[in-house]
C-alpha atoms as a PDB file:
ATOM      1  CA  UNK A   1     186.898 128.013  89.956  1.00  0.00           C
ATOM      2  CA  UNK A   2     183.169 126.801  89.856  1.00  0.00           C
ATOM      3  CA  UNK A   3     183.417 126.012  93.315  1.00  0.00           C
ATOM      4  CA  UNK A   4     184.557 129.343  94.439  1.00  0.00           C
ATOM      5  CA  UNK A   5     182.251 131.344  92.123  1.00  0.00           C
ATOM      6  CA  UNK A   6     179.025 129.295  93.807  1.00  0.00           C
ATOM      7  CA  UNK A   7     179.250 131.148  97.204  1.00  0.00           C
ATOM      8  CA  UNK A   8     179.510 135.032  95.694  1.00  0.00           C
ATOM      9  CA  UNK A   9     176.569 134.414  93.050  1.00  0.00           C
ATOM     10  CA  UNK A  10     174.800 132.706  95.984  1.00  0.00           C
ATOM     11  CA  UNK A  11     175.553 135.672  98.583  1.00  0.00           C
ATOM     12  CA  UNK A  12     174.370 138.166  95.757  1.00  0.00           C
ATOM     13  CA  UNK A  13     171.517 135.968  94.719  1.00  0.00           C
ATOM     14  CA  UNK A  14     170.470 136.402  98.688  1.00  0.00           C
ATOM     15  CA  UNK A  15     171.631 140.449  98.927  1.00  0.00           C
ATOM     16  CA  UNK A  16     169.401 140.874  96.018  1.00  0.00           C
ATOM     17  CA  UNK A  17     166.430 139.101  97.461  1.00  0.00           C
ATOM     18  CA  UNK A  18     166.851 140.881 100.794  1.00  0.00           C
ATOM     19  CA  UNK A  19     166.559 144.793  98.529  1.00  0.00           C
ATOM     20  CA  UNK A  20     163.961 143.856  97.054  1.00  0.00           C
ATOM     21  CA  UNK A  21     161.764 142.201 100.055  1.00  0.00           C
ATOM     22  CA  UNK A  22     162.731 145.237 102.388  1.00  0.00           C
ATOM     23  CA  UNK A  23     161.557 147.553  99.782  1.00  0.00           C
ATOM     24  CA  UNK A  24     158.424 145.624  99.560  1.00  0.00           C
ATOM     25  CA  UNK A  25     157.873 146.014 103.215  1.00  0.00           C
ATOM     26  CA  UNK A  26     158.487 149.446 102.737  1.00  0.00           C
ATOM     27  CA  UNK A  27     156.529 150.537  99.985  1.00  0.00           C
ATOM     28  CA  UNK A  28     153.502 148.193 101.389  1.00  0.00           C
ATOM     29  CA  UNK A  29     153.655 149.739 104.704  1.00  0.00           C
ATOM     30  CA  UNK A  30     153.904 153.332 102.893  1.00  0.00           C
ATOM     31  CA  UNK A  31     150.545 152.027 100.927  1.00  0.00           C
ATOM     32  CA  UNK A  32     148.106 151.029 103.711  1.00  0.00           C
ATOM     33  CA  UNK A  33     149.117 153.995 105.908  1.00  0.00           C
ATOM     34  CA  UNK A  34     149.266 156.831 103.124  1.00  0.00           C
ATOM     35  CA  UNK A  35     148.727 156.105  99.977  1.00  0.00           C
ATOM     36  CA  UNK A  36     145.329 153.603  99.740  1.00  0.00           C
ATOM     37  CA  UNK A  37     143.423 156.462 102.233  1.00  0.00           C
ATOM     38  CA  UNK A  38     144.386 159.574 100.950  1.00  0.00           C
ATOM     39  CA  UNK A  39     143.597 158.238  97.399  1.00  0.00           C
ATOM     40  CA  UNK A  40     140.055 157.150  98.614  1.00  0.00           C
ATOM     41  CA  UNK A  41     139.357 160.730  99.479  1.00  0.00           C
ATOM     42  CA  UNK A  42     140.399 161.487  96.272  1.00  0.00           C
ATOM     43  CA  UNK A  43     138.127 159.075  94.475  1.00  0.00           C
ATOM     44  CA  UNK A  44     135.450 159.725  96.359  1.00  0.00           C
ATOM     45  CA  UNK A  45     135.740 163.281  96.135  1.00  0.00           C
ATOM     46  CA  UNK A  46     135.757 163.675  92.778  1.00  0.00           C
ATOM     47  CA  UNK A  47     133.906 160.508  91.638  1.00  0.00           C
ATOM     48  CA  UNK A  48     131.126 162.384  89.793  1.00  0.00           C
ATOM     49  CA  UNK A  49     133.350 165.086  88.836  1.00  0.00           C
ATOM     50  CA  UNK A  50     134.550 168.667  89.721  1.00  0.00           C
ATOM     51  CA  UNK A  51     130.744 169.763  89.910  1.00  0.00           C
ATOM     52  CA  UNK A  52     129.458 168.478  93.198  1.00  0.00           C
ATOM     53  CA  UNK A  53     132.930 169.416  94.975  1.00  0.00           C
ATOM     54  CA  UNK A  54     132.607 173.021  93.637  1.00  0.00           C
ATOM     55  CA  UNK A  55     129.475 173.194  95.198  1.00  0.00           C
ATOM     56  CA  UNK A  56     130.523 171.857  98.332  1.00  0.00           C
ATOM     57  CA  UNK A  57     133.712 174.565  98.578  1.00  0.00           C
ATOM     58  CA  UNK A  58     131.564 177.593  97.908  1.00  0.00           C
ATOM     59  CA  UNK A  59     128.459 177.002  99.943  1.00  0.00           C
ATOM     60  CA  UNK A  60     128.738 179.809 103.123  1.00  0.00           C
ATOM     61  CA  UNK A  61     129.700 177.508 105.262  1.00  0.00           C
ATOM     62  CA  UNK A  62     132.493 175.853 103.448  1.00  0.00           C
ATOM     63  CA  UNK A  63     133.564 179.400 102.695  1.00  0.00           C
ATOM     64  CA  UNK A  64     133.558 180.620 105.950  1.00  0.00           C
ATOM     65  CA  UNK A  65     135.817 177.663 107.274  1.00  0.00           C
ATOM     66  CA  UNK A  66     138.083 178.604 104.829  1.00  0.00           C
ATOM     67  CA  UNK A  67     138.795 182.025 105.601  1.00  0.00           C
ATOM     68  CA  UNK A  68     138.754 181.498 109.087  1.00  0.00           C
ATOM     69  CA  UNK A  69     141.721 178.666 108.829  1.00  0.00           C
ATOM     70  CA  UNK A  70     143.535 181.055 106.702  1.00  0.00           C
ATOM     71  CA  UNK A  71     143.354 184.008 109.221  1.00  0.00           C
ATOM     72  CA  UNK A  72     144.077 181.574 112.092  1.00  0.00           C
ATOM     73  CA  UNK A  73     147.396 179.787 110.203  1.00  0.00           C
ATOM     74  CA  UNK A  74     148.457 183.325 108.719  1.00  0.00           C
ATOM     75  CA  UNK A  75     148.053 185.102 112.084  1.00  0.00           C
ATOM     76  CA  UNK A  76     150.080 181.615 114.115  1.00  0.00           C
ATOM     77  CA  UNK A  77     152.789 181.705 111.449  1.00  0.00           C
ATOM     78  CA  UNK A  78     153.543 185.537 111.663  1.00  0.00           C
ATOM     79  CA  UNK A  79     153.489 185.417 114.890  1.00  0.00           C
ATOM     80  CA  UNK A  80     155.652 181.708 115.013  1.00  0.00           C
ATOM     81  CA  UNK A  81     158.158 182.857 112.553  1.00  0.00           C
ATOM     82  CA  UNK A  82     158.683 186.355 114.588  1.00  0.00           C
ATOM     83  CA  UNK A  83     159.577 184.377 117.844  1.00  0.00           C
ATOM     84  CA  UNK A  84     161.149 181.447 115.636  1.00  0.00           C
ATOM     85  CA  UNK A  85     163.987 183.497 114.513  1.00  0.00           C
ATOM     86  CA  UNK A  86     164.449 185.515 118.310  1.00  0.00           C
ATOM     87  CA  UNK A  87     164.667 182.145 120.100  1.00  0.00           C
ATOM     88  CA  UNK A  88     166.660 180.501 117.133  1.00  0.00           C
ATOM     89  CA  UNK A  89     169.010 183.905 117.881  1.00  0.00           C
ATOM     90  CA  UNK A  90     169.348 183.394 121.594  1.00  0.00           C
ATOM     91  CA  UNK A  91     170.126 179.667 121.530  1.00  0.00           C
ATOM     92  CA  UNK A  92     172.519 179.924 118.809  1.00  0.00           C
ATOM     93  CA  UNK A  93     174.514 183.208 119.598  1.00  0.00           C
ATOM     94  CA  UNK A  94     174.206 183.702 123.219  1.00  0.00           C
ATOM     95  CA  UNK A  95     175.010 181.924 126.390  1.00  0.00           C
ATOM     96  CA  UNK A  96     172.581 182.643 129.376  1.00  0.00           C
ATOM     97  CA  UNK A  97     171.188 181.213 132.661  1.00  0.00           C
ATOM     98  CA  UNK A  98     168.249 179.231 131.471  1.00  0.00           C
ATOM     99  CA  UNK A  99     169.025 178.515 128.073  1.00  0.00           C
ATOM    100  CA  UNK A 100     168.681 174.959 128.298  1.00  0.00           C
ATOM    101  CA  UNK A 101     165.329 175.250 129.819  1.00  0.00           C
ATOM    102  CA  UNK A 102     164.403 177.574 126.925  1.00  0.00           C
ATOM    103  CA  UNK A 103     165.658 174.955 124.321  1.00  0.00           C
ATOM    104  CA  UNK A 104     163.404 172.221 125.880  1.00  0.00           C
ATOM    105  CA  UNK A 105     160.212 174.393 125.639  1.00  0.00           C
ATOM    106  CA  UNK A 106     160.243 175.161 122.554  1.00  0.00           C
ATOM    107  CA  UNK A 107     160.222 171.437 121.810  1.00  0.00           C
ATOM    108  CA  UNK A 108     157.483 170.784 124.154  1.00  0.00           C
ATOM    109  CA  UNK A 109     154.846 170.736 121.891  1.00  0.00           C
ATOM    110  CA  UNK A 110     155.768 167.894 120.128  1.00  0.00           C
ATOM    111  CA  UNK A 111     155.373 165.952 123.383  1.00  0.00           C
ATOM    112  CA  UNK A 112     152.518 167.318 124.335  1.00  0.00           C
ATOM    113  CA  UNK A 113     149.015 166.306 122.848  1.00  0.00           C
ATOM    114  CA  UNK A 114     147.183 169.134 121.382  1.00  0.00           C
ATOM    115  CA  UNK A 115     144.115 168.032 123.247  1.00  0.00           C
ATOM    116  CA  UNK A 116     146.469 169.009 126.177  1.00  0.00           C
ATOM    117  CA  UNK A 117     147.109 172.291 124.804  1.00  0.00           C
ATOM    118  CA  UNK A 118     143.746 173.733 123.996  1.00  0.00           C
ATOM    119  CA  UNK A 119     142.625 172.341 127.927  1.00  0.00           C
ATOM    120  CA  UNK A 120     145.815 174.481 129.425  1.00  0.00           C
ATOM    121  CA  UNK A 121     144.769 177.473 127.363  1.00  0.00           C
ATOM    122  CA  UNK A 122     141.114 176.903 128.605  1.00  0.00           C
ATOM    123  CA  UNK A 123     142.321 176.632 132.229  1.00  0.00           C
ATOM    124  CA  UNK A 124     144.390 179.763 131.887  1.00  0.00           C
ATOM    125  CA  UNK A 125     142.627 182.231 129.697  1.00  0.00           C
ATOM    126  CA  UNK A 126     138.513 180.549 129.693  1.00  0.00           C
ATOM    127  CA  UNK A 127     136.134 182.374 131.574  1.00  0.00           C
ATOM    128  CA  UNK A 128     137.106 180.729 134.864  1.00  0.00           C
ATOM    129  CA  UNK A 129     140.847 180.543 134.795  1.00  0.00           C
ATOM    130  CA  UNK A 130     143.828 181.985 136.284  1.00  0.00           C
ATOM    131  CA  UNK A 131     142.875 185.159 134.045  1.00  0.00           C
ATOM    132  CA  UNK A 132     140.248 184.575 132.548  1.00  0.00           C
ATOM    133  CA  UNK A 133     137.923 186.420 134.695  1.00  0.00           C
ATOM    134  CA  UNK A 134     140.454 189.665 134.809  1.00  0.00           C
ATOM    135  CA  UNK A 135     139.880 189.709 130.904  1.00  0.00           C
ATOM    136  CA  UNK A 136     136.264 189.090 130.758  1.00  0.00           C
ATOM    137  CA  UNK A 137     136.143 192.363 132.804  1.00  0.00           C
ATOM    138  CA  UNK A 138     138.098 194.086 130.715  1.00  0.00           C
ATOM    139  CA  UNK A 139     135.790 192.496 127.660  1.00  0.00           C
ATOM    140  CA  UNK A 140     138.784 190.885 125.970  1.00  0.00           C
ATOM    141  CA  UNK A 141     137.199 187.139 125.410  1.00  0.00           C
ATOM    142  CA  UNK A 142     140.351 185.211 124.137  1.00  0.00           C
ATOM    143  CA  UNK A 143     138.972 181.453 124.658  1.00  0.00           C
ATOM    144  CA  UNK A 144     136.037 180.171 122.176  1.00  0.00           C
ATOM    145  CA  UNK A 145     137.179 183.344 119.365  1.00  0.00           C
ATOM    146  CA  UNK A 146     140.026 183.266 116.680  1.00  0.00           C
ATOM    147  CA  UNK A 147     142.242 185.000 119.154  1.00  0.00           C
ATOM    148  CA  UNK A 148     142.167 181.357 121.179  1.00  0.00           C
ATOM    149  CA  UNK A 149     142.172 179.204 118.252  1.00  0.00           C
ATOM    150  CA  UNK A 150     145.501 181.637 116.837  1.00  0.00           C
ATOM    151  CA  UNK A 151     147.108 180.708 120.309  1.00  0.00           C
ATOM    152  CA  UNK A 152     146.228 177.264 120.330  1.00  0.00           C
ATOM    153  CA  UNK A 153     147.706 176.813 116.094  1.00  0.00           C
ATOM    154  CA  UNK A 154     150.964 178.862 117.369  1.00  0.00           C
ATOM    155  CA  UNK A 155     151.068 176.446 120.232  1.00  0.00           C
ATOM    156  CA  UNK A 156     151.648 173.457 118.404  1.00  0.00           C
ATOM    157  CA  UNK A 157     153.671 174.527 115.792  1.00  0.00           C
ATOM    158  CA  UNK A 158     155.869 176.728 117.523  1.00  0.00           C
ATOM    159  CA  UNK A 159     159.076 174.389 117.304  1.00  0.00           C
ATOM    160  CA  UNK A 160     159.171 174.318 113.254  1.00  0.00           C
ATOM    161  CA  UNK A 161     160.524 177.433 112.312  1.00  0.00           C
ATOM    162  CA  UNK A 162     163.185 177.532 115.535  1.00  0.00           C
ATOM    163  CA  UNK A 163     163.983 174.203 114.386  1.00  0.00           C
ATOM    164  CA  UNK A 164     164.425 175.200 110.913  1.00  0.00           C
ATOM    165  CA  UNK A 165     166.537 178.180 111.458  1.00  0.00           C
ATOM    166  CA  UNK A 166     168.755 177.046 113.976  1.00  0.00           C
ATOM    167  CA  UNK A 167     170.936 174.676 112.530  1.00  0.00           C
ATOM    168  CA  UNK A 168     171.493 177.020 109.565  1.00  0.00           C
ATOM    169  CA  UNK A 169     172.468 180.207 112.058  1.00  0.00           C
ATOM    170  CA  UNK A 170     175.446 177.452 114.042  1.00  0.00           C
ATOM    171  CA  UNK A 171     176.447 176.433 110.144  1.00  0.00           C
ATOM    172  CA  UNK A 172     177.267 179.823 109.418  1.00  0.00           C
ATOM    173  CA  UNK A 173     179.195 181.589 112.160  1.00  0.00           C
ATOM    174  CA  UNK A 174     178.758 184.977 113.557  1.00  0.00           C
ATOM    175  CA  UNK A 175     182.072 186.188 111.994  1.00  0.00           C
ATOM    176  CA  UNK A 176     180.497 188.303 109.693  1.00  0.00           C
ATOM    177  CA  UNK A 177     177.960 189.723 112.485  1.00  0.00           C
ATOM    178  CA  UNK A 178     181.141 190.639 114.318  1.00  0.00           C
ATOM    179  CA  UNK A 179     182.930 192.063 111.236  1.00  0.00           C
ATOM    180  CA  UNK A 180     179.691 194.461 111.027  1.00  0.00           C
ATOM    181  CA  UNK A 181     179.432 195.564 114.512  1.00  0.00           C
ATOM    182  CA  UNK A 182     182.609 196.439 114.146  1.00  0.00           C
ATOM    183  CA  UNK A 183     182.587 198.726 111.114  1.00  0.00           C
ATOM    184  CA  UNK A 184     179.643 200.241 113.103  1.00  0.00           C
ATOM    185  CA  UNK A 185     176.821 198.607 111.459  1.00  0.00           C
ATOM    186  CA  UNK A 186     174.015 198.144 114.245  1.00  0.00           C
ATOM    187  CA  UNK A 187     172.053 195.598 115.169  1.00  0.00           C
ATOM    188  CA  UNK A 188     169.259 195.871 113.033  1.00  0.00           C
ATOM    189  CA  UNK A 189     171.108 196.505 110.075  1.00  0.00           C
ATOM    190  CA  UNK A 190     173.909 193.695 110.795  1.00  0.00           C
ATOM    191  CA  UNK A 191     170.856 191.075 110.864  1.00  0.00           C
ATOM    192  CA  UNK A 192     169.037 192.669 107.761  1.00  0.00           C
ATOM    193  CA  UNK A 193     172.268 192.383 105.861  1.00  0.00           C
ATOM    194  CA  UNK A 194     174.159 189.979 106.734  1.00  0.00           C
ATOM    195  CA  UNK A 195     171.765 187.071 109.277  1.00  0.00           C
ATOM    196  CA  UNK A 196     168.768 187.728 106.995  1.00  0.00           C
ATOM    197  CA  UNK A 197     170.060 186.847 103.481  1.00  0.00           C
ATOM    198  CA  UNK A 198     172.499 183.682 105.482  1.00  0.00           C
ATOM    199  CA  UNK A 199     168.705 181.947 106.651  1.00  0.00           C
ATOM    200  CA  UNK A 200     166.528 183.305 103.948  1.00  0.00           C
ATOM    201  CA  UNK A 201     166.226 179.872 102.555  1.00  0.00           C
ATOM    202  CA  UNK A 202     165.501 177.872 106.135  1.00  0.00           C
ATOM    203  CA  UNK A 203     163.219 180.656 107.166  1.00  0.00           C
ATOM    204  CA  UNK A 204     160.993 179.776 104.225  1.00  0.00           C
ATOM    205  CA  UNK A 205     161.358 175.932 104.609  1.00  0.00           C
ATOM    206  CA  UNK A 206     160.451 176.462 108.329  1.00  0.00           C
ATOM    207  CA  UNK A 207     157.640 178.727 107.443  1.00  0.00           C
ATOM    208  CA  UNK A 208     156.142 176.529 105.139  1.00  0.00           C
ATOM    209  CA  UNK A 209     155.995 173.728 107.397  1.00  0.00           C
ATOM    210  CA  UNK A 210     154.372 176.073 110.183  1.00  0.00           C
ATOM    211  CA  UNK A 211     152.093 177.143 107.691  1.00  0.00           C
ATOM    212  CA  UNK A 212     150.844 173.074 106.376  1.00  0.00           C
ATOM    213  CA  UNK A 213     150.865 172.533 110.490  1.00  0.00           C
ATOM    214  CA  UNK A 214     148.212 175.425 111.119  1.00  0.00           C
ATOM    215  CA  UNK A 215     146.166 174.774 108.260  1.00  0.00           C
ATOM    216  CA  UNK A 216     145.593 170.689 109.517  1.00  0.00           C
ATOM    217  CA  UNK A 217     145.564 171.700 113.124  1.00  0.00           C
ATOM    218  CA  UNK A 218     142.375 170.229 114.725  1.00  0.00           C
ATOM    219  CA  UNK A 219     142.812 168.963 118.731  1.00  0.00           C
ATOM    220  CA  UNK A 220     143.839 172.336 120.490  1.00  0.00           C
ATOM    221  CA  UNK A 221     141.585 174.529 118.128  1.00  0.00           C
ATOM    222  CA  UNK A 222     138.534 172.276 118.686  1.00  0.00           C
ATOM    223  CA  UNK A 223     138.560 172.710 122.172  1.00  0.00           C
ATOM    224  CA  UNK A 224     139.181 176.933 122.523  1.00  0.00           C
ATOM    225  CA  UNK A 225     136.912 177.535 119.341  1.00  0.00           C
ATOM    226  CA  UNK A 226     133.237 176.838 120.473  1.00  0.00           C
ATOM    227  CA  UNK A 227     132.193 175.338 117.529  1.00  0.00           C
ATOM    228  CA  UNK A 228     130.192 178.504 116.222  1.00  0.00           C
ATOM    229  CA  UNK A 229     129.275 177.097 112.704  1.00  0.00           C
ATOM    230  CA  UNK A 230     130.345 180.062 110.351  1.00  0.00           C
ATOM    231  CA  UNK A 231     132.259 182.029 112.688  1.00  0.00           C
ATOM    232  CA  UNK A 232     134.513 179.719 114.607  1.00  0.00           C
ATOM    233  CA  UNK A 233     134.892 176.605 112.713  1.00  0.00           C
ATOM    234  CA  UNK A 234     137.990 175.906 110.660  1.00  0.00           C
ATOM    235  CA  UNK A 235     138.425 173.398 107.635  1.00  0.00           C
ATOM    236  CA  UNK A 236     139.194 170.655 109.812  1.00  0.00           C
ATOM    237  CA  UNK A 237     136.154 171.475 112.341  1.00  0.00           C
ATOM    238  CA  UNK A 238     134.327 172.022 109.257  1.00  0.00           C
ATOM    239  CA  UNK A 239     135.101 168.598 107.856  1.00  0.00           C
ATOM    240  CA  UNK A 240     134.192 166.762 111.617  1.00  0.00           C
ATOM    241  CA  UNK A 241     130.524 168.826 111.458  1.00  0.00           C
ATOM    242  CA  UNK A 242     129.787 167.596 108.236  1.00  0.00           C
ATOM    243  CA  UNK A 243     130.680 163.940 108.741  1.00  0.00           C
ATOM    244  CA  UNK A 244     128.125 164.167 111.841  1.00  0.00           C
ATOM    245  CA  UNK A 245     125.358 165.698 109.884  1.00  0.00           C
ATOM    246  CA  UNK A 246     125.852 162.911 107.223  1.00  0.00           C
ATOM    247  CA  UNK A 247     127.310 165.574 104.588  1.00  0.00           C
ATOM    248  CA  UNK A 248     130.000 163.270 103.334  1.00  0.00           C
ATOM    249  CA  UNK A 249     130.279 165.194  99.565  1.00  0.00           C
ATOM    250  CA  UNK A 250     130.797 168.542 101.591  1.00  0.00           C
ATOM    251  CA  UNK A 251     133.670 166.709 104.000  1.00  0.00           C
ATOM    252  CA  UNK A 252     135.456 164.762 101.200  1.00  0.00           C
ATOM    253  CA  UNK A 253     135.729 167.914  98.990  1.00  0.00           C
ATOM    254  CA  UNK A 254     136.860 169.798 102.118  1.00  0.00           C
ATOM    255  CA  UNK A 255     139.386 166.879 103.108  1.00  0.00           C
ATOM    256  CA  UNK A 256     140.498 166.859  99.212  1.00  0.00           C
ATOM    257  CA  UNK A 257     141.510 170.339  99.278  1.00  0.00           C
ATOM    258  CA  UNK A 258     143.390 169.895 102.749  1.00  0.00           C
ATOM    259  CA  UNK A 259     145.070 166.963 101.424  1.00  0.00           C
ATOM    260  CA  UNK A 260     145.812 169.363  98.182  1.00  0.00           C
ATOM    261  CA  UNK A 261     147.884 172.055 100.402  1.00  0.00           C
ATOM    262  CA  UNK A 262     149.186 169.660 102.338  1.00  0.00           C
ATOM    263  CA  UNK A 263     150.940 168.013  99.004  1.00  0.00           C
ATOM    264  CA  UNK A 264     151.842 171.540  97.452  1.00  0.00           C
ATOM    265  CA  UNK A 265     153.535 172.241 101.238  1.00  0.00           C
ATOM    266  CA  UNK A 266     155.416 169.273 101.182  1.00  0.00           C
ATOM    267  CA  UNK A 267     156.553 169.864  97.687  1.00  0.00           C
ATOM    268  CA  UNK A 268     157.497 173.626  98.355  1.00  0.00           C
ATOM    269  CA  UNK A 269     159.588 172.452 101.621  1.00  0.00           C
ATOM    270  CA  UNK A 270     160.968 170.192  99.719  1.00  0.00           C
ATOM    271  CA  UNK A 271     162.536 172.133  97.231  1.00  0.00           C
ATOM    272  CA  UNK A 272     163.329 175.161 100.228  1.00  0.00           C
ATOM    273  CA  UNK A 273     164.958 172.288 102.255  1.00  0.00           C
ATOM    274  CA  UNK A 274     167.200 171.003  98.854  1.00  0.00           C
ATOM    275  CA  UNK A 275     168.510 174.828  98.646  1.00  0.00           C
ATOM    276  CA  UNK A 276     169.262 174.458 102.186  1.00  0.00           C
ATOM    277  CA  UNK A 277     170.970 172.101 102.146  1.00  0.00           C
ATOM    278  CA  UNK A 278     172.679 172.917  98.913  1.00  0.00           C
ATOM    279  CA  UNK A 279     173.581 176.783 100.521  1.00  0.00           C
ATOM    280  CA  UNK A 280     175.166 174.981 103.525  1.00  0.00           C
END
């Protein structure tokens, strides 16, 4: 019996060592990539206490950057969660020439850097691109002014709340769409009654991560916004000017309070995701 009890307590002695390394591996790897750096911005933004980061969040600058990320990611996500649930509508209930092509473009912003992005928008819409020049004449100046910078933040996170919604509209059928077209409902008030309430839940999750993605965006917006210290720069613009000009107080508090909403996003999506899940 001894003999045949050796191999088990030996395969379980070797199961339990493998657990426990690969969660080692895990949680190490999860340390040096995440958790060591973003807790060094903590520490050193609040080292000598809430004073000196106060200060550094309510100077002019620091409050302009604010208010222009937060018009930028308001006016992207309106405008992302508008087209997220049209396209999420056509590629889930209807079948037209070119809906595979459409259903690879909205995922091509994940593939594509946002350096990319904010060049193509220059090349299109600056002064000297395809129509650029037809809208300088007209005095529209879209390039280098938060009308660029809300392109270039709907750009790149144009996929999240499509992505979101999507699965959640195939999960639930049209039946009851149909059921209300039928008693004579119309179209507007079948999806205000009846698709509305069914992705309520996804539309938020997928809203919240569009809104954490705009608020951290920084490769397309620093090349369409100019740079124009209180009237152009966002958080993370902010955050690169004051690390050149040797401010690091102002851009750890700034990077602190990025880091801050990025946490409460990912808790709120969390939780929106869960009820999801749970709904489905």
């Amino acid at each position: 019996m001894a003999d045949v009890d050796a191999p088990i307590a030996v395969g379980s002695q070797r199961r339990t060592v493998t657990r426990y390394s690969l969660r080692f591996v895990v949680l190490g790897y999860l340390a040096v990539l995440l958790a060591v750096p973003v807790g060094v911005v903590f520490y050193r933004s609040f080292r000598h206490g809430l004073g000196p980061v106060w200060s550094s969040l309510t100077t002019a600058d620091a409050r302009s950057a604010i208010y222009v990320t937060l018009i930028v990611a308001v006016a992207a996500v309106v405008l992302n969660t508008i087209f997220g649930v049209g396209a999420a509508l056509l590629l889930v209930r209807k079948q037209f020439p070119g809906r595979r092509l459409l259903d690879v473009l909205v995922d091509l912003p994940q593939a594509v850097s946002p350096i990319v992005a904010g060049l193509a928008l220059v090349l299109v819409y600056g002064k000297f691109g395809f129509f650029g020049g037809w809208l300088q004449r007209h005095g529209i100046q879209l390039i280098f002014s938060l009308p660029g910078m809300v392109m270039a933040t709907a750009f790149v996170s144009l996929p999240l709340v499509v992505r979101a919604v999507a699965p959640v509209l195939a999960e639930s059928g049209d039946e009851q769409e149909q059921a209300a077209r039928t008693l004579g409902a119309s179209g507007w008030q079948t999806f205000r009654r009846i698709t509305l309430p069914s992705i309520r839940d996804a539309l938020a999750y997928g809203v919240v991560l569009s809104l954490a993605r705009s608020l951290g965006e920084y490769g397309a917006v620093t090349v369409v916004s100019g740079h124009v210290l209180g009237k152009t720069l966002t958080v993370t613009l902010f955050i690169d000017d004051r690390l050149e000009n040797f401010d690091t107080t102002a851009a750890y508090s700034a990077s602190a309070l990025l880091a801050l909403l990025a946490m409460a996003s990912l808790l709120v999506s969390r939780r929106l995701r869960s009820r999801t899940r749970s709904v489905a």
